[in-house]
N, C-alpha and C. Protein backbone atom coordinates (compact mmCIF):
# COMPACT_ATOMS: atom_id res chain seq x y z
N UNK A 1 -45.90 107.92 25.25
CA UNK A 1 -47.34 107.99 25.43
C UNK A 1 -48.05 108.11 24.08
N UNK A 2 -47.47 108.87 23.16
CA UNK A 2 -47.81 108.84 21.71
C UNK A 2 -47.97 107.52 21.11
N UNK A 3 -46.77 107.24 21.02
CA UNK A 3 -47.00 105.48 20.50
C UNK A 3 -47.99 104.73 21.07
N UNK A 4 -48.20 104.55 22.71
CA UNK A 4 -49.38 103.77 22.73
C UNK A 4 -50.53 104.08 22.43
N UNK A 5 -51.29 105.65 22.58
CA UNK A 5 -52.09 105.74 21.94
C UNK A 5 -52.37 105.28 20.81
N UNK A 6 -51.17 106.10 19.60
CA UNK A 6 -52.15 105.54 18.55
C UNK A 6 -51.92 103.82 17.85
N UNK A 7 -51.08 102.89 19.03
CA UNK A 7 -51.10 101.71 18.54
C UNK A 7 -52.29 101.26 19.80
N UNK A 8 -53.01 101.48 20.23
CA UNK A 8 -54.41 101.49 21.27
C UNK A 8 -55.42 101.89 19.37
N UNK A 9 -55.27 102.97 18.91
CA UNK A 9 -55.94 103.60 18.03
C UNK A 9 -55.87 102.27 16.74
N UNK A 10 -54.61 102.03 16.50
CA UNK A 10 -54.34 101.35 15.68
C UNK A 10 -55.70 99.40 15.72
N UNK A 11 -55.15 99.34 17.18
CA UNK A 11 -55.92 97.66 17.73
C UNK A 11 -57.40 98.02 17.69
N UNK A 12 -58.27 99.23 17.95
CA UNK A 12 -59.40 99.43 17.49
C UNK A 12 -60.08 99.25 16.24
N UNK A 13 -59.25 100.07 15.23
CA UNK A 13 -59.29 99.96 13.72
C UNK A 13 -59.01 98.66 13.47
N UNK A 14 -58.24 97.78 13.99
CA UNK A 14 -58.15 96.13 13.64
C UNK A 14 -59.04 95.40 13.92
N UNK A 15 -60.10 95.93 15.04
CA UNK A 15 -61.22 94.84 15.30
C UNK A 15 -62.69 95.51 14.31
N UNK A 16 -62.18 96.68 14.54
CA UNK A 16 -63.90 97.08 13.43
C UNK A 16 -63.42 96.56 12.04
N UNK A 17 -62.56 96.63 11.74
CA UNK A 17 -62.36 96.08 10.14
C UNK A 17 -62.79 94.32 10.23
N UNK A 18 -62.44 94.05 11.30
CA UNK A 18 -62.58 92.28 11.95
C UNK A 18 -64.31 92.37 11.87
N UNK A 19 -64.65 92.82 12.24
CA UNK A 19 -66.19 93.13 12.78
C UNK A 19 -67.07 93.52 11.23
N UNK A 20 -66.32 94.34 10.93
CA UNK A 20 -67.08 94.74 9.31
C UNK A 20 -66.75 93.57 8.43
N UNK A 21 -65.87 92.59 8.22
CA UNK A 21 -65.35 91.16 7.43
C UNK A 21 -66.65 90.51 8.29
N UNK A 22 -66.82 90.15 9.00
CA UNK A 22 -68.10 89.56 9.41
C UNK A 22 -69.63 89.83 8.98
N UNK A 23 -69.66 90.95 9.80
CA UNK A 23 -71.29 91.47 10.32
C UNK A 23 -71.29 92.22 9.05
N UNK A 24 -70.64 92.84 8.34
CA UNK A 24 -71.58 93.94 7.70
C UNK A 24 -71.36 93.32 6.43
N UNK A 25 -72.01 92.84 5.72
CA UNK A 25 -71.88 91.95 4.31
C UNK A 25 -73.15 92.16 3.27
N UNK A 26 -73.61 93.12 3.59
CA UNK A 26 -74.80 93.38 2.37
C UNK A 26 -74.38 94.05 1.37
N UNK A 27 -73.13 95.08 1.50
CA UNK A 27 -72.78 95.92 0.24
C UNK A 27 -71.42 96.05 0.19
N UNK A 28 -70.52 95.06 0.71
CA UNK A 28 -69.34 94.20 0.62
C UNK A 28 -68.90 93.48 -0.19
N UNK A 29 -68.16 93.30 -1.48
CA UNK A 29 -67.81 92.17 -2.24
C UNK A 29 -67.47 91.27 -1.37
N UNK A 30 -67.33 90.02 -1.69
CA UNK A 30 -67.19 88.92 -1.16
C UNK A 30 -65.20 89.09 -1.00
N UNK A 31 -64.35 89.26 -2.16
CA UNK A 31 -62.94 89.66 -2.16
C UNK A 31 -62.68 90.90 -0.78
N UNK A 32 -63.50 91.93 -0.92
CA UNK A 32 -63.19 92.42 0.48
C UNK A 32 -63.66 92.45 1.54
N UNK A 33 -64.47 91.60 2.00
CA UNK A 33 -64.95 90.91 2.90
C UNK A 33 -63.57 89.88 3.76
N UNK A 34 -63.45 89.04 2.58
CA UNK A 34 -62.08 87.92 2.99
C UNK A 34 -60.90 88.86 3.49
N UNK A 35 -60.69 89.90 2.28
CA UNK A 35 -59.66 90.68 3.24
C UNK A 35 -59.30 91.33 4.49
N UNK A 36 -61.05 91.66 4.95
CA UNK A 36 -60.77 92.48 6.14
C UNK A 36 -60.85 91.44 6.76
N UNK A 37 -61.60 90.36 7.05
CA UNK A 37 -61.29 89.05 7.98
C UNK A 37 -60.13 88.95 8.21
N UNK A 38 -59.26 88.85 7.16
CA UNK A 38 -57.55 88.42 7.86
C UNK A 38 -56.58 89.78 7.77
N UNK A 39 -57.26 90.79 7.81
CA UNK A 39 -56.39 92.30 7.81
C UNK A 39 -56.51 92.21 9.20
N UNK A 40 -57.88 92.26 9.77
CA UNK A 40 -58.00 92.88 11.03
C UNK A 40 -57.75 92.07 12.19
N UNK A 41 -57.19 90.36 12.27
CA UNK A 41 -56.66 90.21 13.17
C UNK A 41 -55.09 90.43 13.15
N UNK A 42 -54.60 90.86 11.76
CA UNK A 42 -52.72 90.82 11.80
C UNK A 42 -52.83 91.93 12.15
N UNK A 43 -53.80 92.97 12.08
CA UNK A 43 -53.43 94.79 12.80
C UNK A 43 -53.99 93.93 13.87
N UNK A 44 -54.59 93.26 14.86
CA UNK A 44 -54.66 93.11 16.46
C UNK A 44 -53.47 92.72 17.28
N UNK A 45 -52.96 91.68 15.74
CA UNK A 45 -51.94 90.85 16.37
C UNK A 45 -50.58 91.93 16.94
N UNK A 46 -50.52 92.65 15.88
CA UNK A 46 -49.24 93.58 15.45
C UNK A 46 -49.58 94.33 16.71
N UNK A 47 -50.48 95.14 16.44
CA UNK A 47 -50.94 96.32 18.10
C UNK A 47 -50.83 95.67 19.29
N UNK A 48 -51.18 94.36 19.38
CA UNK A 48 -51.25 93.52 20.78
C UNK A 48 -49.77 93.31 21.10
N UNK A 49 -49.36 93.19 20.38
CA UNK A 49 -47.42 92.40 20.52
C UNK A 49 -46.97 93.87 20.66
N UNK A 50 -46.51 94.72 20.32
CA UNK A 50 -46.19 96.09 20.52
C UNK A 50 -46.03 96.38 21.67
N UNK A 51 -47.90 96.41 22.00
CA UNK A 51 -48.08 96.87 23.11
C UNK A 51 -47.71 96.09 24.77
N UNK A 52 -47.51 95.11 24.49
CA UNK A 52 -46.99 94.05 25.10
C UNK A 52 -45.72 94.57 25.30
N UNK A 53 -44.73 94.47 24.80
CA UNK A 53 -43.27 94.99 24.41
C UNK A 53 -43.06 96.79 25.10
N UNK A 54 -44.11 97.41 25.13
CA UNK A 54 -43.92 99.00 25.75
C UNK A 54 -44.23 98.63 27.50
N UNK A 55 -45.31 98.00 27.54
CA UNK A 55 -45.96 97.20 29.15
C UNK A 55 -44.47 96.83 29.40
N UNK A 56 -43.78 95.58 28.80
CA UNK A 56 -42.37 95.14 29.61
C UNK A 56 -41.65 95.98 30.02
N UNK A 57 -40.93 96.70 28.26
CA UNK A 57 -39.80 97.79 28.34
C UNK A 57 -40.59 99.01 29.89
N UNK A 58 -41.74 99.64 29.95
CA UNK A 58 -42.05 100.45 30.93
C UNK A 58 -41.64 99.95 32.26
N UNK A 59 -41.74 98.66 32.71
CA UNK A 59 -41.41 97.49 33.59
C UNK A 59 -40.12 97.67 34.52
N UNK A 60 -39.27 97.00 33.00
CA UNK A 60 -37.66 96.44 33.53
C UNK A 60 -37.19 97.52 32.94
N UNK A 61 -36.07 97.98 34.21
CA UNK A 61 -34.95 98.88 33.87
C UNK A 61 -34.12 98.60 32.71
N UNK A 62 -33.67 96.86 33.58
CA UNK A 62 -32.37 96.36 32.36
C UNK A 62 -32.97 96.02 31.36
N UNK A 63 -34.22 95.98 31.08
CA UNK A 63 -34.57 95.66 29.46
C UNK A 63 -34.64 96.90 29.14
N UNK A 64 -34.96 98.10 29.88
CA UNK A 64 -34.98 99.41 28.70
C UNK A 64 -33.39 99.86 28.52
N UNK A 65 -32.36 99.59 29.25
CA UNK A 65 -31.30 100.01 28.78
C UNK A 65 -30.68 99.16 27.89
N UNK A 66 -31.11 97.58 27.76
CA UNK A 66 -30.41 96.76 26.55
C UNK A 66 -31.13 97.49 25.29
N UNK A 67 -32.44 97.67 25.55
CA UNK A 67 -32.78 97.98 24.61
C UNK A 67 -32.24 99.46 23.90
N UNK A 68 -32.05 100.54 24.87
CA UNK A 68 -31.70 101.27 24.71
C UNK A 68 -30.39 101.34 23.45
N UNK A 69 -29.42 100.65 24.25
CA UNK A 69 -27.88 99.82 23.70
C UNK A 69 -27.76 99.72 22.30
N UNK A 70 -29.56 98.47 22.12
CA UNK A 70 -29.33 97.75 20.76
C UNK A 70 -30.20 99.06 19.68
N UNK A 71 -30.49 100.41 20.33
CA UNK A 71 -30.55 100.93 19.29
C UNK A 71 -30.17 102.58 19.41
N UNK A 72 -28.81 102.79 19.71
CA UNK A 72 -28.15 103.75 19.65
C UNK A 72 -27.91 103.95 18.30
N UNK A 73 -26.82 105.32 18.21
CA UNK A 73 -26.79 105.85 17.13
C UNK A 73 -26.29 105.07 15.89
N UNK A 74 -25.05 104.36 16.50
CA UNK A 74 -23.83 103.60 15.66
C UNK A 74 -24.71 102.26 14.94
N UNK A 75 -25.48 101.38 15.91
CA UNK A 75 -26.50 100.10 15.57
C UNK A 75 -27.50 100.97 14.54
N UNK A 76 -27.85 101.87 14.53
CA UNK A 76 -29.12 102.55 13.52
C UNK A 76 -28.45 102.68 12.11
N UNK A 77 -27.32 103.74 12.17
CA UNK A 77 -26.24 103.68 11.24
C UNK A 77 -26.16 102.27 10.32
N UNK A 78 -25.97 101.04 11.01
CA UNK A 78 -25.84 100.04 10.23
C UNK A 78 -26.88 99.25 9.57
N UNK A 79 -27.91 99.72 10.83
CA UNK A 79 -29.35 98.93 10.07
C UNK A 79 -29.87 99.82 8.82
N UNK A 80 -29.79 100.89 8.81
CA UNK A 80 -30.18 101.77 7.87
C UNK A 80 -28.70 101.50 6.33
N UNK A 81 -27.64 101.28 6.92
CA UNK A 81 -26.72 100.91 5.19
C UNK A 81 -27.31 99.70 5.09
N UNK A 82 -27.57 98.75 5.82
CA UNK A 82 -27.84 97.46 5.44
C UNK A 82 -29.11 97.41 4.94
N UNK A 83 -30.30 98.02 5.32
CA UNK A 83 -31.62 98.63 4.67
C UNK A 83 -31.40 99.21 2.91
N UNK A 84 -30.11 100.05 3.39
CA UNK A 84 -30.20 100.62 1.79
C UNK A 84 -29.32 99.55 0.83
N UNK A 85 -28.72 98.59 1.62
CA UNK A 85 -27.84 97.72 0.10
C UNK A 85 -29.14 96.60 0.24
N UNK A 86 -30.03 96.21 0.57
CA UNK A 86 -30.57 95.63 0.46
C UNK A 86 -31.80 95.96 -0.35
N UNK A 87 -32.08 97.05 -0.66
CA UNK A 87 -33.20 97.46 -0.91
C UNK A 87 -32.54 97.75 -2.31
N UNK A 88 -31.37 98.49 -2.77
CA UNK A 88 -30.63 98.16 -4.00
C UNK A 88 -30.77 96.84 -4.55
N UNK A 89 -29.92 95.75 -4.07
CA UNK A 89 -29.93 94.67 -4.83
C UNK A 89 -31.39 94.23 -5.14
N UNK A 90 -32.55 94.48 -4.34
CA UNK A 90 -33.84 94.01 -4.32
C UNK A 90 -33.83 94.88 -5.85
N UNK A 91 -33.97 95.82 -5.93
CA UNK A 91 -33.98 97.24 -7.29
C UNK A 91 -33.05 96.48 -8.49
N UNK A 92 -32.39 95.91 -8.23
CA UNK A 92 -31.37 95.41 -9.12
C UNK A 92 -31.90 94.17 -9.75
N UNK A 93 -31.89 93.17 -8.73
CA UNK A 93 -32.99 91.85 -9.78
C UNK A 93 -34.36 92.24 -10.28
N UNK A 94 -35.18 93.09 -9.35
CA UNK A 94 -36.22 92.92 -10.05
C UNK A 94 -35.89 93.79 -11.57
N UNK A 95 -34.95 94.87 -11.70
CA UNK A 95 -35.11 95.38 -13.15
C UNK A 95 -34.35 94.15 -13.80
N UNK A 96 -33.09 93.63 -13.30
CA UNK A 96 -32.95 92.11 -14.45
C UNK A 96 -34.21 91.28 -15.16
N UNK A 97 -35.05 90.93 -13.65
CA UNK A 97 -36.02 90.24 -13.90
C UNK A 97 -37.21 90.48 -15.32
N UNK A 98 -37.07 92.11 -14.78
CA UNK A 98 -38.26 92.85 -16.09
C UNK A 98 -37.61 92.49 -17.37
N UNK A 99 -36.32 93.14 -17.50
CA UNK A 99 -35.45 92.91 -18.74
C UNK A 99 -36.20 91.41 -19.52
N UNK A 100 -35.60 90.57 -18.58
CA UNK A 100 -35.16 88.97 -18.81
C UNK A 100 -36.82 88.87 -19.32
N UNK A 101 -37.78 89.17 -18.69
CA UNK A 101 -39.36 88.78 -18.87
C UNK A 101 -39.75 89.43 -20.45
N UNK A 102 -39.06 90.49 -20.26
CA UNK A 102 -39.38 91.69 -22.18
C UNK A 102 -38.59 90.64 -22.87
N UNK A 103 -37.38 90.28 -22.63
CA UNK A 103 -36.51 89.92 -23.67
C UNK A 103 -36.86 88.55 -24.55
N UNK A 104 -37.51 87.70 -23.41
CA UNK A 104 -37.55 86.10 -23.57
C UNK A 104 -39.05 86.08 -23.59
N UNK A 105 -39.85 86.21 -24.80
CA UNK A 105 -41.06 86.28 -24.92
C UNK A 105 -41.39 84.58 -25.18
N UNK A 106 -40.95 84.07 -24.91
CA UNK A 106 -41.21 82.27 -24.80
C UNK A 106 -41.72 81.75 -23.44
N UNK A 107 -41.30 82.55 -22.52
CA UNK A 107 -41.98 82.19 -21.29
C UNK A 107 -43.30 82.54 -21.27
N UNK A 108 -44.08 83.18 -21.85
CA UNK A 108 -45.55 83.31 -22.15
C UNK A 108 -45.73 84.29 -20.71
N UNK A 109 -44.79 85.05 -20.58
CA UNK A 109 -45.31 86.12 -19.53
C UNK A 109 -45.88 87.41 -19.49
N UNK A 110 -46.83 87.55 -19.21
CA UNK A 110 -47.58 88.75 -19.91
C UNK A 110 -46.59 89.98 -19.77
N UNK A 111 -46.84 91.19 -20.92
CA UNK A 111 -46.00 92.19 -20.88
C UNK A 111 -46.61 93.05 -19.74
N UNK A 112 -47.17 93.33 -18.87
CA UNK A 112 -47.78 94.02 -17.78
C UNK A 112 -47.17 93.87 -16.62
N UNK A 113 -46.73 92.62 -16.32
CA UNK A 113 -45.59 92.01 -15.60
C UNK A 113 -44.25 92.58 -15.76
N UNK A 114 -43.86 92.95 -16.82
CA UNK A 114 -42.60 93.50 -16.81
C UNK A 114 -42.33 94.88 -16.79
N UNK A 115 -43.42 95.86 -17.31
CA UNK A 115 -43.83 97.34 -16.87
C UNK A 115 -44.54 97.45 -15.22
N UNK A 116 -44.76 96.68 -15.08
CA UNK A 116 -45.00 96.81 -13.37
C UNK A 116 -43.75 96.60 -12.56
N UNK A 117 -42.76 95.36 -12.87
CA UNK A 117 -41.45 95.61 -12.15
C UNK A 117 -40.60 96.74 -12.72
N UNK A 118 -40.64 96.92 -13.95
CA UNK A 118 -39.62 98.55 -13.87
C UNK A 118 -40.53 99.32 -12.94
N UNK A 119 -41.74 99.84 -13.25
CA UNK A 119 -42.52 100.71 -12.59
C UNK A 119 -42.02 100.64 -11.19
N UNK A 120 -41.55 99.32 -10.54
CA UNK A 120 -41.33 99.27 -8.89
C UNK A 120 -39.93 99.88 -8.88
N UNK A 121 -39.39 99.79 -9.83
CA UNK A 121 -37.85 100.54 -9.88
C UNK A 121 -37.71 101.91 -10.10
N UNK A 122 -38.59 102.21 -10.97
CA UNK A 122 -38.73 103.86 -11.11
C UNK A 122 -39.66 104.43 -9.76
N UNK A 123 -40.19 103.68 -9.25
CA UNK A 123 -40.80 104.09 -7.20
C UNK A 123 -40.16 103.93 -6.90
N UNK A 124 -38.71 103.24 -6.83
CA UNK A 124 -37.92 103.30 -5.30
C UNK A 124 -37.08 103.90 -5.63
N UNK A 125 -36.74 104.40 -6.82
CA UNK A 125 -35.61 105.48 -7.64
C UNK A 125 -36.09 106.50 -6.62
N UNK A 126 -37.33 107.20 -7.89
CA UNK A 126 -37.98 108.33 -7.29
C UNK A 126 -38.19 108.58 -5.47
N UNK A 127 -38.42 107.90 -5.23
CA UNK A 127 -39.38 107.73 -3.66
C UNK A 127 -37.36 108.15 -2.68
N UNK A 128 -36.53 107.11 -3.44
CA UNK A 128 -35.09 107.28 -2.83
C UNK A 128 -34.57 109.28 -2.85
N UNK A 129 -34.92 109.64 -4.25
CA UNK A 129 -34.35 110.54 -4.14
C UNK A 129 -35.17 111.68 -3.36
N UNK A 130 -36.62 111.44 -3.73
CA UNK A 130 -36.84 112.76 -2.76
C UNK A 130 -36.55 112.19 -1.22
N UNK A 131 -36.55 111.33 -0.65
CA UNK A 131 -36.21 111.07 0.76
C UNK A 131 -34.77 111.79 1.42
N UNK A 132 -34.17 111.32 -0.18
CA UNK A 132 -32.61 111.75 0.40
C UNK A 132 -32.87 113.28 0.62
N UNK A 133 -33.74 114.22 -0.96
CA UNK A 133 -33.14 115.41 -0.33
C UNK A 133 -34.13 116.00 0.64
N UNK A 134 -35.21 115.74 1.30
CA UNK A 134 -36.03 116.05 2.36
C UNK A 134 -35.36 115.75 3.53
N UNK A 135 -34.57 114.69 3.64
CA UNK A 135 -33.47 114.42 4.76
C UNK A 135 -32.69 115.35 4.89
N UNK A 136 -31.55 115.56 3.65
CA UNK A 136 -30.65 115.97 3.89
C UNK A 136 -30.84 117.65 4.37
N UNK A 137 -32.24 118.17 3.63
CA UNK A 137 -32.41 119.48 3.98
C UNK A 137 -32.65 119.66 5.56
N UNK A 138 -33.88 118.65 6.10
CA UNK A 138 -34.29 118.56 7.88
C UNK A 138 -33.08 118.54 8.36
N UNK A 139 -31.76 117.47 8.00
CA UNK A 139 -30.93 117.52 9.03
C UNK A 139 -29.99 118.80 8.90
């Protein structure tokens, strides 16, 4: 009942942002104007499909127990290592990438570009470790 509320809460906030990209444009840049136009139908879209998906699963038995199935403990377990080697190697090229961008100043790539991808590496460093130990303490 939580979830649909606030994805009900969520599809509201997607149409006033839809509604403000339109109608309200006197003290709006024109850049965020365009944005909320196409923010606020992907939050309708996202809340509408969801909610669609809780309507079924509430429905059908055998869809809430497949579903159930496809996300027990052991299936979470794997989506979550496969989440974390993936999210490594992602951590891994982009600091190559920074390297390769500092190193090879012939590609005419601005240096801001390459302190912004370490910067994304020193966030998912940081962001990794306090997760781990806020986890490890809750569990």
């Amino acid at each position: 009942m939580k979830r649909k509320r606030l994805l009900i809460a969520l599809l509201v906030i997607g149409v006033v942002l839809w509604w403000f990209g339109f109608y309200v444009t006197s003290f709006i840049p024109d850049d965020v104007r365009r944005f909320l136009i196409y923010a606020g139908p992907v939050i309708i879209g996202i809340c509408a499909g969801r909610l669609h998906r809780l309507r079924r699963l509430a429905r059908d038995p055998a869809l809430r127990r497949k579903d159930a199935a496809q996300n027990d403990e052991r299936n979470m377990a794997i989506q979550n290592q496969a989440g974390m080697i993936a999210g490594g190697v992602i951590v891994i090229l982009l600091s190559f990438s920074a390297m390769a961008f500092s190193l090879i100043t012939s590609l005419g790539v601005p240096e801001w570009i390459s302190y912004f991808l370490f910067g994304i590496c020193v966030c998912y460093l940081l962001l990794y470790e306090i997760l781990y130990q806020w986890l490890q303490r809750k569990m």
